[in-house]
Structure formats: C-alpha cells, structure tokens
PDB file of N, CA and C in Angstrom:
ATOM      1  N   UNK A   1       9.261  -7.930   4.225  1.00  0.00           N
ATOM      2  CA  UNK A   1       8.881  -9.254   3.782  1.00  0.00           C
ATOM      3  C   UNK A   1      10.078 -10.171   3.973  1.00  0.00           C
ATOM      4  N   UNK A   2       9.938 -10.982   4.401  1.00  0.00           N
ATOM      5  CA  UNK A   2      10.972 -12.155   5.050  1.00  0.00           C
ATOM      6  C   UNK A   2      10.814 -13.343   3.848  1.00  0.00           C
ATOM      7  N   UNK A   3      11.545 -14.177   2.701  1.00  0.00           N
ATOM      8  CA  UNK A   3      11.562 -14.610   2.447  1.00  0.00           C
ATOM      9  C   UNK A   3      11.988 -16.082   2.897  1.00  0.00           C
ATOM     10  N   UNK A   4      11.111 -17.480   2.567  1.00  0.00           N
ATOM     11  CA  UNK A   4      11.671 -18.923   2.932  1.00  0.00           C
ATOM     12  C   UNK A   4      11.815 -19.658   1.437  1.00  0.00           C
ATOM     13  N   UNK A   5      12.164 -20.870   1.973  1.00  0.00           N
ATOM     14  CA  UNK A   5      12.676 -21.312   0.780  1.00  0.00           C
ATOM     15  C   UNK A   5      11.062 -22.010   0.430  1.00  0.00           C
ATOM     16  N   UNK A   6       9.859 -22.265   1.163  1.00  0.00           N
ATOM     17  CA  UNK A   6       8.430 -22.623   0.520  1.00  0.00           C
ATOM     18  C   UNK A   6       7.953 -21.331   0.076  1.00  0.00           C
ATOM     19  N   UNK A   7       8.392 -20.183   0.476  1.00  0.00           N
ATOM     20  CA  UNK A   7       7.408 -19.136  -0.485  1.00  0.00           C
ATOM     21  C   UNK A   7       8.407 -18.865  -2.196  1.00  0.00           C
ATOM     22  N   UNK A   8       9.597 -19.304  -2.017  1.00  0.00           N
ATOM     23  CA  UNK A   8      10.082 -18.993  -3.062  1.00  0.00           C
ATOM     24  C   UNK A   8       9.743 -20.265  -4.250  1.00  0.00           C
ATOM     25  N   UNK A   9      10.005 -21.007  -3.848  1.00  0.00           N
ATOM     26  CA  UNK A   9       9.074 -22.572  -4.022  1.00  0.00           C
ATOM     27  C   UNK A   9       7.689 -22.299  -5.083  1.00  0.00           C
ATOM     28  N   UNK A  10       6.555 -21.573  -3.878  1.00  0.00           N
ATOM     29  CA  UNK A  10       5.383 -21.242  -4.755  1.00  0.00           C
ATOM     30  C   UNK A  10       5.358 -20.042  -5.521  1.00  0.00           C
ATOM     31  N   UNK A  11       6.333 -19.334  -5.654  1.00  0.00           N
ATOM     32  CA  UNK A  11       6.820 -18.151  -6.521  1.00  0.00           C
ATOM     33  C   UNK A  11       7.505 -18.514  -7.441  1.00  0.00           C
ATOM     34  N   UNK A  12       6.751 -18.935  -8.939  1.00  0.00           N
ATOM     35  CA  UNK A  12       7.575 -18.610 -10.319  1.00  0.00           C
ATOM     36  C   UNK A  12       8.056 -17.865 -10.770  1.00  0.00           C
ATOM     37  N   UNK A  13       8.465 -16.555 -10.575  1.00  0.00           N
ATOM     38  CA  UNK A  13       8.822 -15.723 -10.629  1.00  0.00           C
ATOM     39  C   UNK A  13      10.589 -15.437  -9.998  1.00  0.00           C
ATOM     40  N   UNK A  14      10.569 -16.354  -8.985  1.00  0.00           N
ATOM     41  CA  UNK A  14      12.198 -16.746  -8.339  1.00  0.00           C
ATOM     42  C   UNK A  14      12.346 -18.012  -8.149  1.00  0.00           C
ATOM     43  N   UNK A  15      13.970 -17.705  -7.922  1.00  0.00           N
ATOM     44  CA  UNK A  15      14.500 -19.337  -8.042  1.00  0.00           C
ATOM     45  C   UNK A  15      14.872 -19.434  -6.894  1.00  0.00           C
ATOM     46  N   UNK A  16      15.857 -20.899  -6.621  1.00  0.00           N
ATOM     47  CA  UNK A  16      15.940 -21.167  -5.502  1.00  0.00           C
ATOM     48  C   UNK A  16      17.243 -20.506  -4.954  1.00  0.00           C
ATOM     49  N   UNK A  17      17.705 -20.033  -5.067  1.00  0.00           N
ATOM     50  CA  UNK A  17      18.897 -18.715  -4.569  1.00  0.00           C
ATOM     51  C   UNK A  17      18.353 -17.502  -3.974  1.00  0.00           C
ATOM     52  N   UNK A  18      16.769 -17.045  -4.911  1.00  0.00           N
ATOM     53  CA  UNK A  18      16.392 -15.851  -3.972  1.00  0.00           C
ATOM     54  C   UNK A  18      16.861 -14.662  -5.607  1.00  0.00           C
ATOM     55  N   UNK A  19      17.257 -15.388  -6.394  1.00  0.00           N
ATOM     56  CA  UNK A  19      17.252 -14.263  -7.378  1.00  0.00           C
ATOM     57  C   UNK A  19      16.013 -14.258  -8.341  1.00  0.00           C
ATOM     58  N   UNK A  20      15.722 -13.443  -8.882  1.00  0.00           N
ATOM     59  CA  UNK A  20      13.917 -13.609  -9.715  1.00  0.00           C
ATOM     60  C   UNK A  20      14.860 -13.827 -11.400  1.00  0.00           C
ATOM     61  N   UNK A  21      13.749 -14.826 -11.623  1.00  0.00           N
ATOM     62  CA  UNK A  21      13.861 -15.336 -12.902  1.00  0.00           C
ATOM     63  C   UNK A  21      13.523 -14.555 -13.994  1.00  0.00           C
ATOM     64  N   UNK A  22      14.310 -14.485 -15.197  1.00  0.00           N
ATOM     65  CA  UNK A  22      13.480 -13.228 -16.279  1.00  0.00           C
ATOM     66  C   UNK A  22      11.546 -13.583 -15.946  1.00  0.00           C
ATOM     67  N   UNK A  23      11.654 -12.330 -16.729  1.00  0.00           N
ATOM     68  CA  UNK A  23      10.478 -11.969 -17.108  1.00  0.00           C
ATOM     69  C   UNK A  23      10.010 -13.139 -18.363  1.00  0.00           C
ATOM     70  N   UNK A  24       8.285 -13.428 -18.308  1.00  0.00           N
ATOM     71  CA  UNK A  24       7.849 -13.925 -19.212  1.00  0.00           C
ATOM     72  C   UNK A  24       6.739 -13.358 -19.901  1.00  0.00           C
ATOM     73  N   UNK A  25       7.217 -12.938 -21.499  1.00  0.00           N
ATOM     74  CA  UNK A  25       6.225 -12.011 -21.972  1.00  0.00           C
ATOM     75  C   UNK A  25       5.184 -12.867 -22.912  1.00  0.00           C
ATOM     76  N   UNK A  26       4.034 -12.093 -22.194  1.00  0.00           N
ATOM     77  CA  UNK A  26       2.883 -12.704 -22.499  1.00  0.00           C
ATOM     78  C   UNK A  26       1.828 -11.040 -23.394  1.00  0.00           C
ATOM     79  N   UNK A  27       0.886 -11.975 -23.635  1.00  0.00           N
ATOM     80  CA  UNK A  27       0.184 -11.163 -24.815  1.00  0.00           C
ATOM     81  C   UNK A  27      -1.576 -11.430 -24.301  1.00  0.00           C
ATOM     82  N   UNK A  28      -2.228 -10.803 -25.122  1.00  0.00           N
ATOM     83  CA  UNK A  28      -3.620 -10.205 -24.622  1.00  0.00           C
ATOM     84  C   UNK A  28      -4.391  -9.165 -25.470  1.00  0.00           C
ATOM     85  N   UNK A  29      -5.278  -9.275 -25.058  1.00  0.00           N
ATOM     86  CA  UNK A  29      -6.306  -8.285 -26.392  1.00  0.00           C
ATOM     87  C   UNK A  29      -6.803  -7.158 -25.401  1.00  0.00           C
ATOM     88  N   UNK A  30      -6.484  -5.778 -25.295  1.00  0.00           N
ATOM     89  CA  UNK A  30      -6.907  -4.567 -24.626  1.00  0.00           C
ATOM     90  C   UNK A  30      -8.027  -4.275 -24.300  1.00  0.00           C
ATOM     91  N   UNK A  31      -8.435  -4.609 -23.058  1.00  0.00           N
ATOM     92  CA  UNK A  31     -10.214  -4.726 -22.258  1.00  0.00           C
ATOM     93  C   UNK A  31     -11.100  -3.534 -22.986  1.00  0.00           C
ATOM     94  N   UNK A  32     -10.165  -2.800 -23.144  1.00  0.00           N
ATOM     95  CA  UNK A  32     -11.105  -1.035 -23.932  1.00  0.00           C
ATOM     96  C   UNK A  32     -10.810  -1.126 -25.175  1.00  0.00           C
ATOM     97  N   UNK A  33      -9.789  -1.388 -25.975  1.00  0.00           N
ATOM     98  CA  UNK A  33     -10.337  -1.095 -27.347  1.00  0.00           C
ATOM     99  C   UNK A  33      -9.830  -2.138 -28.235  1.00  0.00           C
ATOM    100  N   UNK A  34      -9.616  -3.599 -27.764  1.00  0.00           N
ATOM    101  CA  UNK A  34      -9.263  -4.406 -28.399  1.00  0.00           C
ATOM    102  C   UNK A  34      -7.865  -5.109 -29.040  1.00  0.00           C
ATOM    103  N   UNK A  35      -7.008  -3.730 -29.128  1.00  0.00           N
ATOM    104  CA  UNK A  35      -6.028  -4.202 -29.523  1.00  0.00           C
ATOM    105  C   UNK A  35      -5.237  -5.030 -29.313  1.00  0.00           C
ATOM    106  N   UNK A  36      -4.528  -5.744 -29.772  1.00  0.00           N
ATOM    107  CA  UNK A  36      -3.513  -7.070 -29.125  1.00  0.00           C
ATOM    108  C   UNK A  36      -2.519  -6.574 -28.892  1.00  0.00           C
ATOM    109  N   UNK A  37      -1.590  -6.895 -27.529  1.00  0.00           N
ATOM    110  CA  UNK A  37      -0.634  -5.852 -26.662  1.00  0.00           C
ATOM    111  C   UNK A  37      -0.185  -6.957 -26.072  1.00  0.00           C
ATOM    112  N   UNK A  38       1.419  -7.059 -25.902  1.00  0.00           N
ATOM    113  CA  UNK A  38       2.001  -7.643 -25.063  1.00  0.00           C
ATOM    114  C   UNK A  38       2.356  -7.143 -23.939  1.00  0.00           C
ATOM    115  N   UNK A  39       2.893  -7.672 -22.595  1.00  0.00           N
ATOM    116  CA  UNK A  39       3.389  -7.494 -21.189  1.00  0.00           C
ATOM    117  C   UNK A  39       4.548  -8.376 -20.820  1.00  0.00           C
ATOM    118  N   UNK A  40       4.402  -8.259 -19.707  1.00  0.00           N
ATOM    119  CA  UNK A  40       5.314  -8.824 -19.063  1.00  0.00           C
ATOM    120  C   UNK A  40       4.748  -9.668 -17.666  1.00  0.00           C
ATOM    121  N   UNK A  41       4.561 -11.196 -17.553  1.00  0.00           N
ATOM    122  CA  UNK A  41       4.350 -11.668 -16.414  1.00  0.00           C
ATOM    123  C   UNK A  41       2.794 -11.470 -16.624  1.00  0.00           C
ATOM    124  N   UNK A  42       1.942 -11.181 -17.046  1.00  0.00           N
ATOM    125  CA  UNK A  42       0.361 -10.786 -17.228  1.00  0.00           C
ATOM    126  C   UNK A  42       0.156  -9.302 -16.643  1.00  0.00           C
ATOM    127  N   UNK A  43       0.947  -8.172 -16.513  1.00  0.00           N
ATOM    128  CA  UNK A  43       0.891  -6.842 -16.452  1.00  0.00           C
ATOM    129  C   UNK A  43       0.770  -6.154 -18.305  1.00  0.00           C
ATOM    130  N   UNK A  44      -0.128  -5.995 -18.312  1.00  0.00           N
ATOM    131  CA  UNK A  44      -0.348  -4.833 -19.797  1.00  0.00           C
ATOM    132  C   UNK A  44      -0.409  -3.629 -19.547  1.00  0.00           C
ATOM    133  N   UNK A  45       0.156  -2.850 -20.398  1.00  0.00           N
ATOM    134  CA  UNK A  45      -0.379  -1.228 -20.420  1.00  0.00           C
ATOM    135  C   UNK A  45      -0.800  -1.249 -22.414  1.00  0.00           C
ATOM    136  N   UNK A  46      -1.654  -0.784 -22.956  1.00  0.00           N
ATOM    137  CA  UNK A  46      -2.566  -0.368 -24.042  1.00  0.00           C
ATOM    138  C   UNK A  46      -1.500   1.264 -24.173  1.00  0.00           C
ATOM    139  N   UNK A  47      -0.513   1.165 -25.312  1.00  0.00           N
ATOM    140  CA  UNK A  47      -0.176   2.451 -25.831  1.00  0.00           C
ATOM    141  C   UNK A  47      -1.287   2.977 -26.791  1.00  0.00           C
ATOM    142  N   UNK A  48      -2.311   2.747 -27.358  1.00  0.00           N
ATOM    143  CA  UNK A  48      -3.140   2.858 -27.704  1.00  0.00           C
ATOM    144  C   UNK A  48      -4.651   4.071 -27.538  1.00  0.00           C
ATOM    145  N   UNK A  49      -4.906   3.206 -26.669  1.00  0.00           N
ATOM    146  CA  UNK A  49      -5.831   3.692 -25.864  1.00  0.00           C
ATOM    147  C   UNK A  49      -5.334   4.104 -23.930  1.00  0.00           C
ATOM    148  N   UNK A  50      -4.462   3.698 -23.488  1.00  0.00           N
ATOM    149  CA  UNK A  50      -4.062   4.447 -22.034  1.00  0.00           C
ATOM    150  C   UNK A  50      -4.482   3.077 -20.914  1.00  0.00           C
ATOM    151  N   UNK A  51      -5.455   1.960 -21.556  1.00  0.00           N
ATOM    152  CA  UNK A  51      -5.513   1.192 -20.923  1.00  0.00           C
ATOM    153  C   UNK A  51      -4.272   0.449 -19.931  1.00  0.00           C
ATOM    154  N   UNK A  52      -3.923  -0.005 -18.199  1.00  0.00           N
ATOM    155  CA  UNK A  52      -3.547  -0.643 -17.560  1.00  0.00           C
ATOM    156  C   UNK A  52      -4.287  -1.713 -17.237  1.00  0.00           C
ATOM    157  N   UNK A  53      -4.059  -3.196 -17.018  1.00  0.00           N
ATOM    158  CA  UNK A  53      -4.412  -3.947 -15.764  1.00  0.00           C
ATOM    159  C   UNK A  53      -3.749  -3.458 -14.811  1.00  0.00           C
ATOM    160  N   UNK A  54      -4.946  -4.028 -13.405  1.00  0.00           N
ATOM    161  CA  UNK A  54      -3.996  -3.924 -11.854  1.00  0.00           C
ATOM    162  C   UNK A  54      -3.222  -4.669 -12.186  1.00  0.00           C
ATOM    163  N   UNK A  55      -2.393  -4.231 -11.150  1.00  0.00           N
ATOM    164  CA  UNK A  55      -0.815  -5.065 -10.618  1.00  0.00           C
ATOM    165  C   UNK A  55      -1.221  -6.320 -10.122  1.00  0.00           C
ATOM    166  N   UNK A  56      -2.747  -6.689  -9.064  1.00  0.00           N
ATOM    167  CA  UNK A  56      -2.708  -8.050  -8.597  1.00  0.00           C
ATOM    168  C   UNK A  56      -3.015  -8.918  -9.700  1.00  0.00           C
ATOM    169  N   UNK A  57      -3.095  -8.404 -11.063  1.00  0.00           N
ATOM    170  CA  UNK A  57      -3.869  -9.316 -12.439  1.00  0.00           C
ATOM    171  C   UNK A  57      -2.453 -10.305 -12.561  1.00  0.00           C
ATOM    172  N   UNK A  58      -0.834  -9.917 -12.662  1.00  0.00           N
ATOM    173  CA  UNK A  58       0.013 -10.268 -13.092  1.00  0.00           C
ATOM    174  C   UNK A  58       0.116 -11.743 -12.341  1.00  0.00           C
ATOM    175  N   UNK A  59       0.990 -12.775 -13.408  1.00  0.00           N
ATOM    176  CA  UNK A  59       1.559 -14.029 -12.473  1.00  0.00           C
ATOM    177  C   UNK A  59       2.204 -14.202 -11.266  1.00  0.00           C
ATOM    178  N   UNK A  60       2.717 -13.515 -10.947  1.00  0.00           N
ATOM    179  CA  UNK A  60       3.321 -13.332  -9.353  1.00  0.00           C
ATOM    180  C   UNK A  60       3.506 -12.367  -8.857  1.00  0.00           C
ATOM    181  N   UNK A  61       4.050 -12.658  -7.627  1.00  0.00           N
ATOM    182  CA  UNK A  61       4.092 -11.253  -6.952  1.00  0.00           C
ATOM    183  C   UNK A  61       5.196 -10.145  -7.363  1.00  0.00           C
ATOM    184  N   UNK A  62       4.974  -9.008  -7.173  1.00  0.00           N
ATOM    185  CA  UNK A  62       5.988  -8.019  -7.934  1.00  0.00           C
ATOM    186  C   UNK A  62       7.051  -8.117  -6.619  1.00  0.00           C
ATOM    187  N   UNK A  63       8.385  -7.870  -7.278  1.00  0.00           N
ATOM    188  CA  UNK A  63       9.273  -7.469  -6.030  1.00  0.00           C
ATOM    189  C   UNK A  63       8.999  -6.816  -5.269  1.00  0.00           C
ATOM    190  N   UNK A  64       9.965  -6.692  -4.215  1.00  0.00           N
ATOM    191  CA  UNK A  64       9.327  -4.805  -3.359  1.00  0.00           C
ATOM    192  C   UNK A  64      10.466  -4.432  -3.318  1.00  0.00           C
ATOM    193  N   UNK A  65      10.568  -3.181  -3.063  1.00  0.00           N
ATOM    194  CA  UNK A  65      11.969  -2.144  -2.875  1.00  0.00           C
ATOM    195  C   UNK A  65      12.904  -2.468  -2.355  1.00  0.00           C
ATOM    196  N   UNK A  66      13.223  -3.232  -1.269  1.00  0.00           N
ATOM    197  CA  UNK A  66      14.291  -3.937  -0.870  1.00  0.00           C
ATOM    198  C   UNK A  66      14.818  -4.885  -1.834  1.00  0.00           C
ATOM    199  N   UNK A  67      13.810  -5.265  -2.816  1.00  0.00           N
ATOM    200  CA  UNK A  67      14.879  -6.325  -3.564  1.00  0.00           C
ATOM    201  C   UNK A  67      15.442  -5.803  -4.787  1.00  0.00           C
ATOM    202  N   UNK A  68      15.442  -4.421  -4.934  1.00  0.00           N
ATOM    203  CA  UNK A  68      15.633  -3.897  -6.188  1.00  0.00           C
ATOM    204  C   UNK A  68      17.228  -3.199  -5.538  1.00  0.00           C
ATOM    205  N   UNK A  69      18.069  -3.587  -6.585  1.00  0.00           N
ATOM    206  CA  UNK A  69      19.358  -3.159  -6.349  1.00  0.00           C
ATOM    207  C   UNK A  69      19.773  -1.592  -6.307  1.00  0.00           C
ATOM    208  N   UNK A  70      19.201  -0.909  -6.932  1.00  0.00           N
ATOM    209  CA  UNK A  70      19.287   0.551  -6.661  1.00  0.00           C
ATOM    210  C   UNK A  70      18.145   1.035  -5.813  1.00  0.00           C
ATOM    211  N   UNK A  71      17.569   0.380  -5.156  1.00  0.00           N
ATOM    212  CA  UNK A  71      16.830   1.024  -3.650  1.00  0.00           C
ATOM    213  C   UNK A  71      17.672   1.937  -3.244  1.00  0.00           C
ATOM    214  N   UNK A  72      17.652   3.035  -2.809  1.00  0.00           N
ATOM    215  CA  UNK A  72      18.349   4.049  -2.500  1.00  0.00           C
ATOM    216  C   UNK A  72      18.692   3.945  -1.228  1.00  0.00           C
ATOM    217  N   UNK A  73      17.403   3.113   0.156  1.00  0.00           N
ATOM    218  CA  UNK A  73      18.470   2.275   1.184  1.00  0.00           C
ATOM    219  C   UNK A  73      19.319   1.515   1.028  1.00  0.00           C
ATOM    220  N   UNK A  74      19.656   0.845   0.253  1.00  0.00           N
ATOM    221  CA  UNK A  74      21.163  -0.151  -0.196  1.00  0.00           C
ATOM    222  C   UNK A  74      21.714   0.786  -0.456  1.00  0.00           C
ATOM    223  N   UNK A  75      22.180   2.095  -1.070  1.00  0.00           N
ATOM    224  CA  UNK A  75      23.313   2.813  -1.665  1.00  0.00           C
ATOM    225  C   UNK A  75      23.785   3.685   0.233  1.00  0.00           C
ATOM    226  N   UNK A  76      22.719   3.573   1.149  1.00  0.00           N
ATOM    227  CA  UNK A  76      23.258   4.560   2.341  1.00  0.00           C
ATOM    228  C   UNK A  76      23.734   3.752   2.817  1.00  0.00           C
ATOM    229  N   UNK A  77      23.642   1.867   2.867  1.00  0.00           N
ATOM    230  CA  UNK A  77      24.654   0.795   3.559  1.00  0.00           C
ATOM    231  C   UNK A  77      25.967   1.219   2.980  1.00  0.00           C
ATOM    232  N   UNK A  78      26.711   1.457   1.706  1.00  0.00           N
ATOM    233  CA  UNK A  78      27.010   1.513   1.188  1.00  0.00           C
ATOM    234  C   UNK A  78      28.444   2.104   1.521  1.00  0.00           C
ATOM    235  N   UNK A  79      29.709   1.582   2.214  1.00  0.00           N
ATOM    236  CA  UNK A  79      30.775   2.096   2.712  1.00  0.00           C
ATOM    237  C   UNK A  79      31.492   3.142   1.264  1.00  0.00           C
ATOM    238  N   UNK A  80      32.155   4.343   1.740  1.00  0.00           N
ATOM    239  CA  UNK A  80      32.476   4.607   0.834  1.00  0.00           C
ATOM    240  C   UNK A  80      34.124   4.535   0.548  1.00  0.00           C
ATOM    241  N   UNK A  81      34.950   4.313  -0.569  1.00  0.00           N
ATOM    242  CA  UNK A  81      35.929   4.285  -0.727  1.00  0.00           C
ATOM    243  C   UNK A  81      37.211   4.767  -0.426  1.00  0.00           C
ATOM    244  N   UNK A  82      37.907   4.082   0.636  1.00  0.00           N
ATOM    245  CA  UNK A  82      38.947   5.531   0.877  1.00  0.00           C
ATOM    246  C   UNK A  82      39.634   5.835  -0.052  1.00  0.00           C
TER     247      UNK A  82
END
C-alpha cells in the first residue's frame, strides 16, 4: 500500500506526517447479548458472551504490517552493531 498525502487526508485515523493518531474509544451495546462494551475506533469484542464485530465495521482503515514497527521485515533491514 503506497500512501499520499489525499489518502491520509481522508484517513482519521493518521495525520499529516504518516504517523496514526491514538486510538478513539468508543462504546456500544453487544449484537448477542446486550451488554454495553467498549472498543477501540468502532472494533468490539463482548468478554461476555465471545461476541466480535468485523474489522470492516471499525472507523478506518486498520494499519497493515509494514506500518507496525516490530514487523519482523523491519528487524531483517536492520544493520547489526559492530
């Protein structure tokens, strides 16, 4: 995924540097058994009952593996110390 500065633009989720903005925790009542459960970004999991939403339910798009700092391809760029 190739990032520009209009997709980061329509992505609340990042700013204009390309770094992602905290998380915003949001809340919701559990599709199966009611309970009121908070998340993160509109992702829930129900400790409750085992209930998930999908991943496409949440406010933006999730990172992907390249942008996560311990991707385990970033640690093989990774010169090592003499």
């Amino acid at each position: 995924m190739t990032w520009d500065k209009d997709a980061r633009a329509a992505d609340p989720a990042s700013s204009e540097d390309g770094v992602l903005a905290a998380p915003e925790i949001t809340d919701t009542e559990c599709r199966q058994c009611g309970t009121l459960i908070a998340g993160l970004n509109g992702r829930y999991a129900c400790p409750l009952c085992g209930w998930v939403n999908h991943h496409s339910e949440g406010h933006a798009d999730l990172p992907t593996a390249q942008d996560d700092l311990d991707h385990p391809a970033r640690k093989k760029s990774r010169r090592a110390r003499p």
